[in-house]
Protein backbone atom coordinates (compact mmCIF):
# COMPACT_ATOMS: atom_id res chain seq x y z
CA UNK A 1 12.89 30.84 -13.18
CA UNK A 2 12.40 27.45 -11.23
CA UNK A 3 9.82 25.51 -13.20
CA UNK A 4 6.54 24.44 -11.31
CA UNK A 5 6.68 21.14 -9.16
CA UNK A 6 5.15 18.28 -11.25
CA UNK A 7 2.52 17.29 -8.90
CA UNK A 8 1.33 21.24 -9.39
CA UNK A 9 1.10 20.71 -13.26
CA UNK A 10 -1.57 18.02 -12.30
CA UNK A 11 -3.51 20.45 -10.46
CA UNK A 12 -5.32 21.98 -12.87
CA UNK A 13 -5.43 19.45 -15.80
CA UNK A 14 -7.67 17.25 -13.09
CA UNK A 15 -9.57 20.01 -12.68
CA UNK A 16 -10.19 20.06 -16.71
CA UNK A 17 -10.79 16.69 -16.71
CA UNK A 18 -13.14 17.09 -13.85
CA UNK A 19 -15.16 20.26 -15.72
CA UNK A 20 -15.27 17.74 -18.64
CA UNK A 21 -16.79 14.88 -16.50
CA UNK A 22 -19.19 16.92 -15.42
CA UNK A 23 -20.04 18.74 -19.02
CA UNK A 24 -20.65 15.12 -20.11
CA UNK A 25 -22.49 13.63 -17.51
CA UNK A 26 -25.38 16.44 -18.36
CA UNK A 27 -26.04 14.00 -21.59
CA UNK A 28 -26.51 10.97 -18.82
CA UNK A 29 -28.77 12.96 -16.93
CA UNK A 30 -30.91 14.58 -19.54
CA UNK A 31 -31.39 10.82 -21.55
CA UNK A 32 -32.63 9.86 -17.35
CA UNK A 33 -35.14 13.14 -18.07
CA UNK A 34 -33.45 14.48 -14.68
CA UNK A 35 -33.12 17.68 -16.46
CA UNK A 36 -32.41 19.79 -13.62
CA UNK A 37 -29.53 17.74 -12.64
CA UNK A 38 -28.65 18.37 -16.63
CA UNK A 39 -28.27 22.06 -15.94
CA UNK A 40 -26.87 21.72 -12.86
CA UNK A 41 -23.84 20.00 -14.51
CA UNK A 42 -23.21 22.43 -17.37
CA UNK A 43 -23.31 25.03 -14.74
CA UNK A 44 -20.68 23.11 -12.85
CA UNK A 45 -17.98 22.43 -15.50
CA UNK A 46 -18.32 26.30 -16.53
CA UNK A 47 -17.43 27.16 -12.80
CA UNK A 48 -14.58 24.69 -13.52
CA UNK A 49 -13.36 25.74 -16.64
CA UNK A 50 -12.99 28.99 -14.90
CA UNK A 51 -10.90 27.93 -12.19
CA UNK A 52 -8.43 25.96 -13.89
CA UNK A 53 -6.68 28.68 -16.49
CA UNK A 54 -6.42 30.80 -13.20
CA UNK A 55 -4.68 28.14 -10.67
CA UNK A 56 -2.61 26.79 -13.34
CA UNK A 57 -1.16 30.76 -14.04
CA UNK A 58 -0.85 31.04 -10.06
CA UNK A 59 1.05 28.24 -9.61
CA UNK A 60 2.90 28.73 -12.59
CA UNK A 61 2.12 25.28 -14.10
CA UNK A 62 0.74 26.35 -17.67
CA UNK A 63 1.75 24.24 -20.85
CA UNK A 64 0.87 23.44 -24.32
CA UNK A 65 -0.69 20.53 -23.08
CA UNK A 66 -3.08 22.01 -20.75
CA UNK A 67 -4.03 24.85 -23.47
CA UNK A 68 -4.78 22.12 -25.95
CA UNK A 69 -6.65 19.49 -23.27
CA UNK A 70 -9.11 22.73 -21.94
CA UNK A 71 -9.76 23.64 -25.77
CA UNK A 72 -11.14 19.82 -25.95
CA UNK A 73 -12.51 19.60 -23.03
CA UNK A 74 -14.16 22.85 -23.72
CA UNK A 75 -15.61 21.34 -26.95
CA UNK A 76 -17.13 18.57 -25.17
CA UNK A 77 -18.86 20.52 -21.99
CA UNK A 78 -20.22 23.52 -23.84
CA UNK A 79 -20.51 22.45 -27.41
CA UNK A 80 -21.47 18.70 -27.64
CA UNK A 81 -23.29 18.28 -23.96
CA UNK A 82 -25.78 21.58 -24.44
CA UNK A 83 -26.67 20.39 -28.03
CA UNK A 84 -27.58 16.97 -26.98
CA UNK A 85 -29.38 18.39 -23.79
CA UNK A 86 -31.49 20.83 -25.80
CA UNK A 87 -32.10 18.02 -28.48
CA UNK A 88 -33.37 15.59 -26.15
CA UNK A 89 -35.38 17.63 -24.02
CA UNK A 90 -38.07 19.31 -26.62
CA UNK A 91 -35.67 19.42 -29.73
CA UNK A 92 -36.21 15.80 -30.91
CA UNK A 93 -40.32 15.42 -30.89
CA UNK A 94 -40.97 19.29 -31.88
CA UNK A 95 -39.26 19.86 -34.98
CA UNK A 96 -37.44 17.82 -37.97
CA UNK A 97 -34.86 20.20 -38.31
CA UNK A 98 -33.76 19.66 -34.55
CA UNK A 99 -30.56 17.37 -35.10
CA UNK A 100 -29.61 19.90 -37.60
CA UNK A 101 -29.76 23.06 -34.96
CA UNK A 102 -27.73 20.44 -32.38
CA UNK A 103 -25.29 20.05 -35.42
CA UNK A 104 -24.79 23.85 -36.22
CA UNK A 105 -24.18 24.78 -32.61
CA UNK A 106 -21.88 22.27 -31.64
CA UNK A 107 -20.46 23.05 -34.66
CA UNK A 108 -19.73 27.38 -34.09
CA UNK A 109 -18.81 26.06 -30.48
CA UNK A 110 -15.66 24.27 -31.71
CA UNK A 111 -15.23 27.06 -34.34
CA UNK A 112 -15.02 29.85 -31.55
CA UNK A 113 -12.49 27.54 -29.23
CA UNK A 114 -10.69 27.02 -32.61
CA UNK A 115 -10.19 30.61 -33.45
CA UNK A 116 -9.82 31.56 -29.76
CA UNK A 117 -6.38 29.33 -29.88
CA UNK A 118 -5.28 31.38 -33.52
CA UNK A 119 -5.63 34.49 -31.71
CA UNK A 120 -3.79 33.40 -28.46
CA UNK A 121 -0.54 33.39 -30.76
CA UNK A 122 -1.31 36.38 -32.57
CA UNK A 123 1.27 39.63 -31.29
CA UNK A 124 -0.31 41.69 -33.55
CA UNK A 125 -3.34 42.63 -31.89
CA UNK A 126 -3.06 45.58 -29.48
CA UNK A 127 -2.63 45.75 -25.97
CA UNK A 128 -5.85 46.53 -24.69
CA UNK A 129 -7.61 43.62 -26.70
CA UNK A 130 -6.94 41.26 -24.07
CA UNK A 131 -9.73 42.73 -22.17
CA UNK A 132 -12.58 41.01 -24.90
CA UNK A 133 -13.12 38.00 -25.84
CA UNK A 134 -14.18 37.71 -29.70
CA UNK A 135 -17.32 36.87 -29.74
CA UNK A 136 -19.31 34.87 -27.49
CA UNK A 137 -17.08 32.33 -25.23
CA UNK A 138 -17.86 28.69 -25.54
CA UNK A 139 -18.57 28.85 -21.33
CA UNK A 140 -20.81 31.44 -21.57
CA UNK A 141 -22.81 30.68 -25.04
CA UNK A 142 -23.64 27.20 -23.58
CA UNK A 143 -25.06 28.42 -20.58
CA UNK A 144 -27.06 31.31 -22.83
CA UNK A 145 -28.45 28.47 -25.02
CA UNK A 146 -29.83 26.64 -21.73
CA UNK A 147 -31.61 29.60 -20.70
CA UNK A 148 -35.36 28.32 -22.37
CA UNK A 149 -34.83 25.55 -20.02
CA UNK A 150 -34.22 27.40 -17.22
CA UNK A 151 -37.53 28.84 -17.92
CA UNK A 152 -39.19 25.80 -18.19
CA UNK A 153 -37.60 24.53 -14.68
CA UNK A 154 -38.81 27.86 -13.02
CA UNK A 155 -42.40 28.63 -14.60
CA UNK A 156 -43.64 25.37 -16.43
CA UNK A 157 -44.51 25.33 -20.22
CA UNK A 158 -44.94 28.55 -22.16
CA UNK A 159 -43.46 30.06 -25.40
CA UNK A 160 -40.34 29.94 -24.48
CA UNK A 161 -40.70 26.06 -24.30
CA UNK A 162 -41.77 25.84 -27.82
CA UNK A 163 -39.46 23.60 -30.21
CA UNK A 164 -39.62 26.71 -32.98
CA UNK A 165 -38.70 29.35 -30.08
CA UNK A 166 -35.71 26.80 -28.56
CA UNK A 167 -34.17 26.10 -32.16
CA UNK A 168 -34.47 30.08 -33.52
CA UNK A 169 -32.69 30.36 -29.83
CA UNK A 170 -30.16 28.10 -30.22
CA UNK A 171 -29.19 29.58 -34.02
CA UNK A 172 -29.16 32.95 -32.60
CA UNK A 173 -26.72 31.85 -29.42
CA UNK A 174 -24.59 29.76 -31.87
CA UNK A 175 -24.20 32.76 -34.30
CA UNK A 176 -22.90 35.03 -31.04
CA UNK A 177 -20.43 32.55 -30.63
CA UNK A 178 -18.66 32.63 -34.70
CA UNK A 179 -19.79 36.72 -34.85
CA UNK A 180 -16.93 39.47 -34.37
CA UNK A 181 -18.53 41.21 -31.40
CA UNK A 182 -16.61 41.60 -28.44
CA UNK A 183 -17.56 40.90 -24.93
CA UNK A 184 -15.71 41.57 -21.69
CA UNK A 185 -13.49 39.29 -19.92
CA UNK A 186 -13.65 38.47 -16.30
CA UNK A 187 -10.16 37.46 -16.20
CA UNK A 188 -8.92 40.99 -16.45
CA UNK A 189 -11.25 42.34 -13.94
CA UNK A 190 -9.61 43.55 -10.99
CA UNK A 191 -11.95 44.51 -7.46
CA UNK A 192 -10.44 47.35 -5.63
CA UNK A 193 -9.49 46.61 -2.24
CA UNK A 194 -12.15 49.08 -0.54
CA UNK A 195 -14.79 46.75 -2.64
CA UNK A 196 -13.66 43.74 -1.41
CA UNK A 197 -16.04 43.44 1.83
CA UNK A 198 -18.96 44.17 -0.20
CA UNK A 199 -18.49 42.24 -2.96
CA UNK A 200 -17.93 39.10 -0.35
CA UNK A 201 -21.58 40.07 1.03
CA UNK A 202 -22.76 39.96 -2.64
CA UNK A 203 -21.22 36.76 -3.00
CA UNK A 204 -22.83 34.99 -0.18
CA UNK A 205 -25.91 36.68 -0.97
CA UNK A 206 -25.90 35.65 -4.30
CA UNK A 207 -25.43 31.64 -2.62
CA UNK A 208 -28.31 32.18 -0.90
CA UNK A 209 -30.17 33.05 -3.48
CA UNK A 210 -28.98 30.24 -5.67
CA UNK A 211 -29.83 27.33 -3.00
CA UNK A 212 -33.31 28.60 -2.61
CA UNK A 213 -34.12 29.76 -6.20
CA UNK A 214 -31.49 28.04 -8.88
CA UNK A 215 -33.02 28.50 -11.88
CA UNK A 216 -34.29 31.56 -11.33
CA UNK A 217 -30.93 33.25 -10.55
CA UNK A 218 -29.36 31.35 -13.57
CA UNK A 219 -31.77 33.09 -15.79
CA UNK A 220 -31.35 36.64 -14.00
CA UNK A 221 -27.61 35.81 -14.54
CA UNK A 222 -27.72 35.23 -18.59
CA UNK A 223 -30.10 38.11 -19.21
CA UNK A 224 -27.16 39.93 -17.46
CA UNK A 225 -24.51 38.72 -19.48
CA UNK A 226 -26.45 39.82 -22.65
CA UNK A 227 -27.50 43.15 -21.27
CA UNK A 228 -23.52 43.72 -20.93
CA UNK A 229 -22.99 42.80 -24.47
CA UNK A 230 -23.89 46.40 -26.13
CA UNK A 231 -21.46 48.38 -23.48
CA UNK A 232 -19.04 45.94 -24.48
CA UNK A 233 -19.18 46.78 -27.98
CA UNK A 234 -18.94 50.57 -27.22
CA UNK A 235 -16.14 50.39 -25.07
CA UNK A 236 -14.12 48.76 -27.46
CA UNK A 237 -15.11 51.14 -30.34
CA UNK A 238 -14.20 53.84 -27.43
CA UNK A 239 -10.39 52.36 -26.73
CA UNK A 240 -9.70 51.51 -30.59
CA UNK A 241 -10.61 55.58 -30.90
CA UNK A 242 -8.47 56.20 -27.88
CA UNK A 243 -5.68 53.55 -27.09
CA UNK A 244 -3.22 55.99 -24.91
CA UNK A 245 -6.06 55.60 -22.30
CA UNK A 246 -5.86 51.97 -21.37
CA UNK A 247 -2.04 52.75 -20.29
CA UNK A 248 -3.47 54.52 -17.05
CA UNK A 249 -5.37 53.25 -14.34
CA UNK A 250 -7.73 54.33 -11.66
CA UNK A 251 -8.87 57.95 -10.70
CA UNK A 252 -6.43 59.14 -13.63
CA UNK A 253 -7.87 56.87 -16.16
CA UNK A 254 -11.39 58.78 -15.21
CA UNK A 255 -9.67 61.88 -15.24
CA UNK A 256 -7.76 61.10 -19.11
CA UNK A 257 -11.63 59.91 -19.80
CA UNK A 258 -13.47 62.88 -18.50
CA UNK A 259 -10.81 65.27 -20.17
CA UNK A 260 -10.62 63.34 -23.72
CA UNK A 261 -14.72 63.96 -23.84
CA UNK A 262 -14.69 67.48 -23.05
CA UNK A 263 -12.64 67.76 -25.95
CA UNK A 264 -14.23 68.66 -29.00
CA UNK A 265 -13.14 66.24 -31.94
CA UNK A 266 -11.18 66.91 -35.08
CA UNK A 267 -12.74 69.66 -37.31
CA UNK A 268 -15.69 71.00 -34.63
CA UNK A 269 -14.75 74.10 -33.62
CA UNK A 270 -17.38 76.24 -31.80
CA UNK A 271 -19.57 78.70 -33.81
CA UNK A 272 -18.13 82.03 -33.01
CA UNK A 273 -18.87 83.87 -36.02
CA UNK A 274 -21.31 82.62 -39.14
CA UNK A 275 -19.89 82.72 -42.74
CA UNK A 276 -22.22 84.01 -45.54
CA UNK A 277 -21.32 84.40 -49.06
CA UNK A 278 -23.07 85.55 -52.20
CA UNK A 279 -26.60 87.43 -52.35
CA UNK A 280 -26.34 87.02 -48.42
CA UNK A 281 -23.11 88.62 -48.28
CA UNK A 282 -24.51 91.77 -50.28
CA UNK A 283 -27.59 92.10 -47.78
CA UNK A 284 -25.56 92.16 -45.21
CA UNK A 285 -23.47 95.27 -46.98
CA UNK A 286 -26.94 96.80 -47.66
CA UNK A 287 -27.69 96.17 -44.57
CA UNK A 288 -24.88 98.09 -42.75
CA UNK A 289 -25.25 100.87 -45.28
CA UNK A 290 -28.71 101.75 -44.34
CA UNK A 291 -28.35 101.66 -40.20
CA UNK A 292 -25.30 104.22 -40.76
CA UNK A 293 -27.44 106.39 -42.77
CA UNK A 294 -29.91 105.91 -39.78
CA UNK A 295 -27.59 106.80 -37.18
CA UNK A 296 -26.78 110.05 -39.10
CA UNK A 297 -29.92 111.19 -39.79
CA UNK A 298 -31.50 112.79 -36.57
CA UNK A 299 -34.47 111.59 -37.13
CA UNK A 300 -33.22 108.25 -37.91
CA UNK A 301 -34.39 104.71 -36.08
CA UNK A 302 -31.44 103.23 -34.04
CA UNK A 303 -31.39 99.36 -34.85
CA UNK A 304 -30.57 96.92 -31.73
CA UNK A 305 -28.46 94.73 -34.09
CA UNK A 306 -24.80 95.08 -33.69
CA UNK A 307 -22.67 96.01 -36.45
CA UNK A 308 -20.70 93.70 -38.19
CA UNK A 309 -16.88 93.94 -36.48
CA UNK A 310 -14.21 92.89 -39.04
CA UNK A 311 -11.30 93.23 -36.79
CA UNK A 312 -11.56 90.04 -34.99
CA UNK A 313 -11.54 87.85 -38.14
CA UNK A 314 -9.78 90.21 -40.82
CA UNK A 315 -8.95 87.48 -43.31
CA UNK A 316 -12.59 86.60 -43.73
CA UNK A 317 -13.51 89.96 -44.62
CA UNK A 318 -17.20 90.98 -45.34
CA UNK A 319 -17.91 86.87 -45.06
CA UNK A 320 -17.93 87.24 -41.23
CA UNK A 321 -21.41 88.22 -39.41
CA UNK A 322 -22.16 88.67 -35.72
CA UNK A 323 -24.76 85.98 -34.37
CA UNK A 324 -27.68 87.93 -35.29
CA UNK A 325 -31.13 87.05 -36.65
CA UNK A 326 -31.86 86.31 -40.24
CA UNK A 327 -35.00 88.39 -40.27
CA UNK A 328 -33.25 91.60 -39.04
CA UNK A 329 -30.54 90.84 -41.84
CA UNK A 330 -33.65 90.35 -44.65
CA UNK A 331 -32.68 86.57 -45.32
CA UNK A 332 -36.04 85.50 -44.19
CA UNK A 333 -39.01 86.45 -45.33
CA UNK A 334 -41.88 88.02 -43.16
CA UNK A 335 -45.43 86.83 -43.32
CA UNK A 336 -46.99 89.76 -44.75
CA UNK A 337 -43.88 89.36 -47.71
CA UNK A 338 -44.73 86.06 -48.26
């Protein structure tokens, strides 16, 4: 295969270098207390960092160097900028352990883009694992931890602007980031072509709605992203239990999905018959004794049980009993016994 043109190769390293201009300039911007503009540029080199895997694998112009410059440049933008942002903004003044919670996340950011290049050489994962992300991405966690100041951009001081609130925040973002949960990728996400007009609507709508209320939409956007996270646990669990689905796609992979849960699992089998043993077994016998002595006598009582039939299950023998109730059987008690 004819290798990509070198001016292509520069393609998307400049836009890495230009998602990790922007990543950095948020520090400039929050130190100049312009902390909208802050946001603004984390937002930015995320968009960025999202365009620049994809062009380069389009135009056929990956490399080991542009893997290794968007891990650092990743490390930078959403581990180092966010940390400093949050720190200078209320971290600083409200608490003494604030430098520390800047430390810890910029520290589990470059631990997540660290283990995110281990696993890119690992072949022993399986094939449908390339859907999730483990954990949190770096992208995605930064713009997570920026969500207090979102609020703070939209609606003015409250609890959510609170140094104690911000730092137990930040912990809890930085620990999504190290944790083993998976979440979904977007890069594997493919729109059917009868969605395509629609989702182009939602797109412009969603511009609209972004040039008259920014923060606002940011914010709906991140609750989003962690409202996903528990159905992207499940479906995980749901393709490790059932990995011959992921092979098929569209209407049949419904169909395989639809037919795999009417399927009753491993050792359920419907209750067509209920087993009895000991005393119960002998009251039964009694049982059975007493309405054939009833049916021959003529002035006998016919009962509306059934009798027991031991030709469906003969192995079982006497342990078999028709679905009947206990109280007609005399394994349960009436009140005037008791």
């Amino acid at each position: 295969m004819k290798s990509a043109h070198p001016g292509m190769r520069l393609l998307p390293n400049a836009i890495t270098v230009l998602a990790l201009c922007s990543g950095l300039s948020s520090v400039q911007f929050a130190l100049a207390s312009r902390y909208p503009l802050a946001v603004a540029a984390i937002a930015v080199a995320a968009v960025l960092d999202s365009l620049d895997g994809r062009i380069a694998r389009l135009l056929d112009a990956t490399s080991r160097m542009g893997a290794e410059l968007d891990s650092l440049a990743d490390c930078v933008s959403f581990g180092v900028s966010p940390a400093l942002v949050l720190f200078i903004w209320q971290l600083r003044g409200g608490t003494q352990f604030g430098w520390v919670v800047a430390l810890v996340f910029a520290v589990c950011a470059t631990l997540r883009l660290a283990r995110f290049n281990t696993l890119l050489d690992d072949t022993e994962q399986p094939p449908y694992a390339k859907e999730f992300f483990v954990g949190v991405p770096a992208p995605a966690g930064a713009l997570v931890a920026v969500l207090p100041m979102l609020l703070f951009l939209q609606f003015g001081d409250g609890w959510w602007s609170a140094p104690v609130v911000i730092s137990l925040w930040v912990l809890l973002v930085a620990a999504l980031m190290i944790s083993r949960m998976r979440t979904l990728s977007m890069k594997t996400v493919r729109v059917p072509v009868k969605f395509m007009a629609p989702l182009l609507v939602l797109v412009g709508l969603a511009g609209a709605a972004v040039i008259i209320m920014p923060y606002l939409v940011l914010a709906a956007a991140v609750l989003v992203y962690l409202a996903h996270l528990p159905y992207a646990v499940y479906r995980y669990r749901w393709l490790s239990r059932h990995p011959e689905t992921w092979y098929v796609v569209g209407r049949q992979r419904r169909a395989a999905v639809r037919a795999l849960r009417a399927t009753p699992a491993p050792g359920i089998h419907a209750p067509l018959h209920r087993r009895v043993a000991g005393a119960a077994r002998a009251k039964a016998s009694a049982f059975n004794a007493r309405r054939r002595r009833d049916d021959e006598s003529p002035n006998g009582r016919v009962e509306h049980a059934p009798q027991l039939d031991h030709t469906a299950r003969p192995e079982l023998g006497d342990r078999v009993l028709p679905r009947t109730s206990r109280r007609r059987l005399g394994l349960r008690k009436t009140r005037r016994q008791r």
